[in-house]
N, C-alpha and C. Protein backbone atom coordinates (compact mmCIF):
# COMPACT_ATOMS: atom_id res chain seq x y z
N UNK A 1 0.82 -1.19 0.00
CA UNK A 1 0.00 0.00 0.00
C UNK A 1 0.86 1.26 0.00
N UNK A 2 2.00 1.70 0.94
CA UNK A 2 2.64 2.67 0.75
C UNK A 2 3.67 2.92 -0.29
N UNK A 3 3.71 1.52 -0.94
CA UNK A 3 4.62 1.57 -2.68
C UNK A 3 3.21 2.54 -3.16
N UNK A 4 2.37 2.21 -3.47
CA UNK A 4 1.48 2.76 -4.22
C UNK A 4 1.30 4.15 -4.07
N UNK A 5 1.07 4.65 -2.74
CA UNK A 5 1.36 5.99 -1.91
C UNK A 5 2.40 6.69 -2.63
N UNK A 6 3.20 6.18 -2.47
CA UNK A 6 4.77 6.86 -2.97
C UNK A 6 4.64 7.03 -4.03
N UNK A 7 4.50 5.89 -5.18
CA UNK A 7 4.29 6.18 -6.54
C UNK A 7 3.84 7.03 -7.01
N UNK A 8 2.24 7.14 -6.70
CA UNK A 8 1.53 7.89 -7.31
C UNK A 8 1.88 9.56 -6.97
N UNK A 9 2.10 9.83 -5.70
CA UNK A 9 3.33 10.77 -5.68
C UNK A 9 4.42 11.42 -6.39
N UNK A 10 4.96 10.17 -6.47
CA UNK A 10 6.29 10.99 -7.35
C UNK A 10 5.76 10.68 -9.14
N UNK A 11 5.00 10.36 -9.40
CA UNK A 11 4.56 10.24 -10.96
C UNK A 11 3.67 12.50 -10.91
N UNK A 12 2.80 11.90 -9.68
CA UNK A 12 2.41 13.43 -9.46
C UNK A 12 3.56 14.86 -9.47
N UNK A 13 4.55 14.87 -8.84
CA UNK A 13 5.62 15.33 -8.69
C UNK A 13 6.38 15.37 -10.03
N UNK A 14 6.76 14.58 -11.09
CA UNK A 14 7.45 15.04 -12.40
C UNK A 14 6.30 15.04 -13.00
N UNK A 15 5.38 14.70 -13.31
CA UNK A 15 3.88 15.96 -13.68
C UNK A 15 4.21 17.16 -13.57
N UNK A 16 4.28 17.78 -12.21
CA UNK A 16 4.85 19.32 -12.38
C UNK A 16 6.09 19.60 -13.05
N UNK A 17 7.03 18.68 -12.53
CA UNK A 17 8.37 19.60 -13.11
C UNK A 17 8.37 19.33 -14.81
N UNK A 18 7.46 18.01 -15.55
CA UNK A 18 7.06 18.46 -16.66
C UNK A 18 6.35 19.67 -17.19
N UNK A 19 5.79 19.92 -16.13
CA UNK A 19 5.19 21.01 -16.59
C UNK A 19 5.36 22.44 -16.37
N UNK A 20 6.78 22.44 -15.72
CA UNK A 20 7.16 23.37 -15.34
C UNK A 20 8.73 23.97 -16.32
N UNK A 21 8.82 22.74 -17.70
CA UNK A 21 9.63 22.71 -18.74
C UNK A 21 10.78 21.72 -18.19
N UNK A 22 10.61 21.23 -17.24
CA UNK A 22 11.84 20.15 -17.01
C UNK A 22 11.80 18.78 -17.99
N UNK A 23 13.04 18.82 -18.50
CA UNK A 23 12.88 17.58 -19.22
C UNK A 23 13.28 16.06 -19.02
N UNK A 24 13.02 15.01 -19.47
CA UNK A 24 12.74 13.51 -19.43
C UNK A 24 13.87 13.65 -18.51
N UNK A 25 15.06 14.03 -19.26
CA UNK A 25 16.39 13.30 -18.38
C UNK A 25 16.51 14.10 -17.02
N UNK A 26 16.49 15.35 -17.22
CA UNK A 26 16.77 15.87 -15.51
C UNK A 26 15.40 15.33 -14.87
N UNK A 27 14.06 15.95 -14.79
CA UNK A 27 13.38 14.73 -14.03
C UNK A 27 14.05 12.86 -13.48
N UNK A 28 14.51 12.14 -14.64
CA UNK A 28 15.23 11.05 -14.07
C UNK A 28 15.93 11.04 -13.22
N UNK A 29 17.41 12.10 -13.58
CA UNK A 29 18.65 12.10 -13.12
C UNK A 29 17.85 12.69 -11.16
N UNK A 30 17.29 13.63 -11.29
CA UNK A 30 16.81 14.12 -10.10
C UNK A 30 16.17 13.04 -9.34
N UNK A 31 15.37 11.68 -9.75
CA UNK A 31 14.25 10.79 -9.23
C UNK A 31 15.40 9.19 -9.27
N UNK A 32 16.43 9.63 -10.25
CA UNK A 32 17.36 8.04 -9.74
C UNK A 32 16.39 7.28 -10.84
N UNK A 33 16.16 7.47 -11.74
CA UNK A 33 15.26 6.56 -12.53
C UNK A 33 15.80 6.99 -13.97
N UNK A 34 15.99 6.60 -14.70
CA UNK A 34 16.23 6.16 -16.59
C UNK A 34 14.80 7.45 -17.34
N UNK A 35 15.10 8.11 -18.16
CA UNK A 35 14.12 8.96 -18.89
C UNK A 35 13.06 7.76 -19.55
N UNK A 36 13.31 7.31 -19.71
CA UNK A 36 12.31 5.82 -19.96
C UNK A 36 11.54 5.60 -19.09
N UNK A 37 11.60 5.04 -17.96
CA UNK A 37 11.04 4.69 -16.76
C UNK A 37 10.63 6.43 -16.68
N UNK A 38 11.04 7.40 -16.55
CA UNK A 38 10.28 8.29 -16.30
C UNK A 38 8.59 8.79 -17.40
N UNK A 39 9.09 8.37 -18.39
CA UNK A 39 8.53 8.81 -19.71
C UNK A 39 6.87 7.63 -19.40
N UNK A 40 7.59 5.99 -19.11
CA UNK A 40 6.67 5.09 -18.88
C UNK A 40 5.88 5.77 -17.61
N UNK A 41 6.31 5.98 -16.85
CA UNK A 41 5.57 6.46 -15.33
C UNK A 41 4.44 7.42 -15.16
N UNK A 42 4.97 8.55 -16.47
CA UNK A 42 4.24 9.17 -16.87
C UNK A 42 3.06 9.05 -17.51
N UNK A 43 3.04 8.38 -18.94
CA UNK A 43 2.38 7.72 -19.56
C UNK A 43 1.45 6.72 -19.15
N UNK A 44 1.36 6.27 -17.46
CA UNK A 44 0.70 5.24 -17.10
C UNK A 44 0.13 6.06 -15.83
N UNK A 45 0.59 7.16 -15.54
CA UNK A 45 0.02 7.51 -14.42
C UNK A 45 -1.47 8.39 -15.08
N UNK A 46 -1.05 8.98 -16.19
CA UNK A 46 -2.15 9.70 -17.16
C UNK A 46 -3.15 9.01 -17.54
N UNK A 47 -2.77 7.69 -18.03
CA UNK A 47 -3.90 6.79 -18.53
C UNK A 47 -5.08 6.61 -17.16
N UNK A 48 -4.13 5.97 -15.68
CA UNK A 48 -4.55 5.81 -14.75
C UNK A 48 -5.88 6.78 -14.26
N UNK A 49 -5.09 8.34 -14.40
CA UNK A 49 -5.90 9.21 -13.42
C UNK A 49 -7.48 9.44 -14.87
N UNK A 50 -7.30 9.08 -15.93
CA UNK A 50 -8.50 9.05 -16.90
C UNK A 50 -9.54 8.19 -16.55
N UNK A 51 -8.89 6.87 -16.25
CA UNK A 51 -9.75 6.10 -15.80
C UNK A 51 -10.47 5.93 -14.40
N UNK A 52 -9.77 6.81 -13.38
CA UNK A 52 -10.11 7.04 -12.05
C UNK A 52 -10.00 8.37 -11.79
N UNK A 53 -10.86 9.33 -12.66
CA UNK A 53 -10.14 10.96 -12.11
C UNK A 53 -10.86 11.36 -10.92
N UNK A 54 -10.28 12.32 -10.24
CA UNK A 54 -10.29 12.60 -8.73
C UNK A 54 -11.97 13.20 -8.59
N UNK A 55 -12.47 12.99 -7.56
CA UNK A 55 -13.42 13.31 -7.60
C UNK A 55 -13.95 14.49 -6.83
């Protein structure tokens, strides 16, 4: 349960700094994770919050 906690967190968290013009690799390099794994994290946290958006 608190993997999930965390996750959805830090997927929330480079959400902003995407959107704040930070790109794939510094988001990674900053999170210890591959621009891939960031890019995937992303891409699945978006799909996620479509299918469950906040209410």
């Amino acid at each position: 349960m608190l993997e999930e906690v965390t996750g959805a967190a830090l997927v929330v968290a480079m959400a902003d700094a995407r959107g704040e013009g930070w790109g794939l690799g510094k988001i990674g390099t900053s999170a210890g994770i591959s621009h891939e794994q960031v890019r995937r994290m992303l891409a699945e946290g978006l799909a996620a919050a479509r299918e469950h958006p906040a209410r």
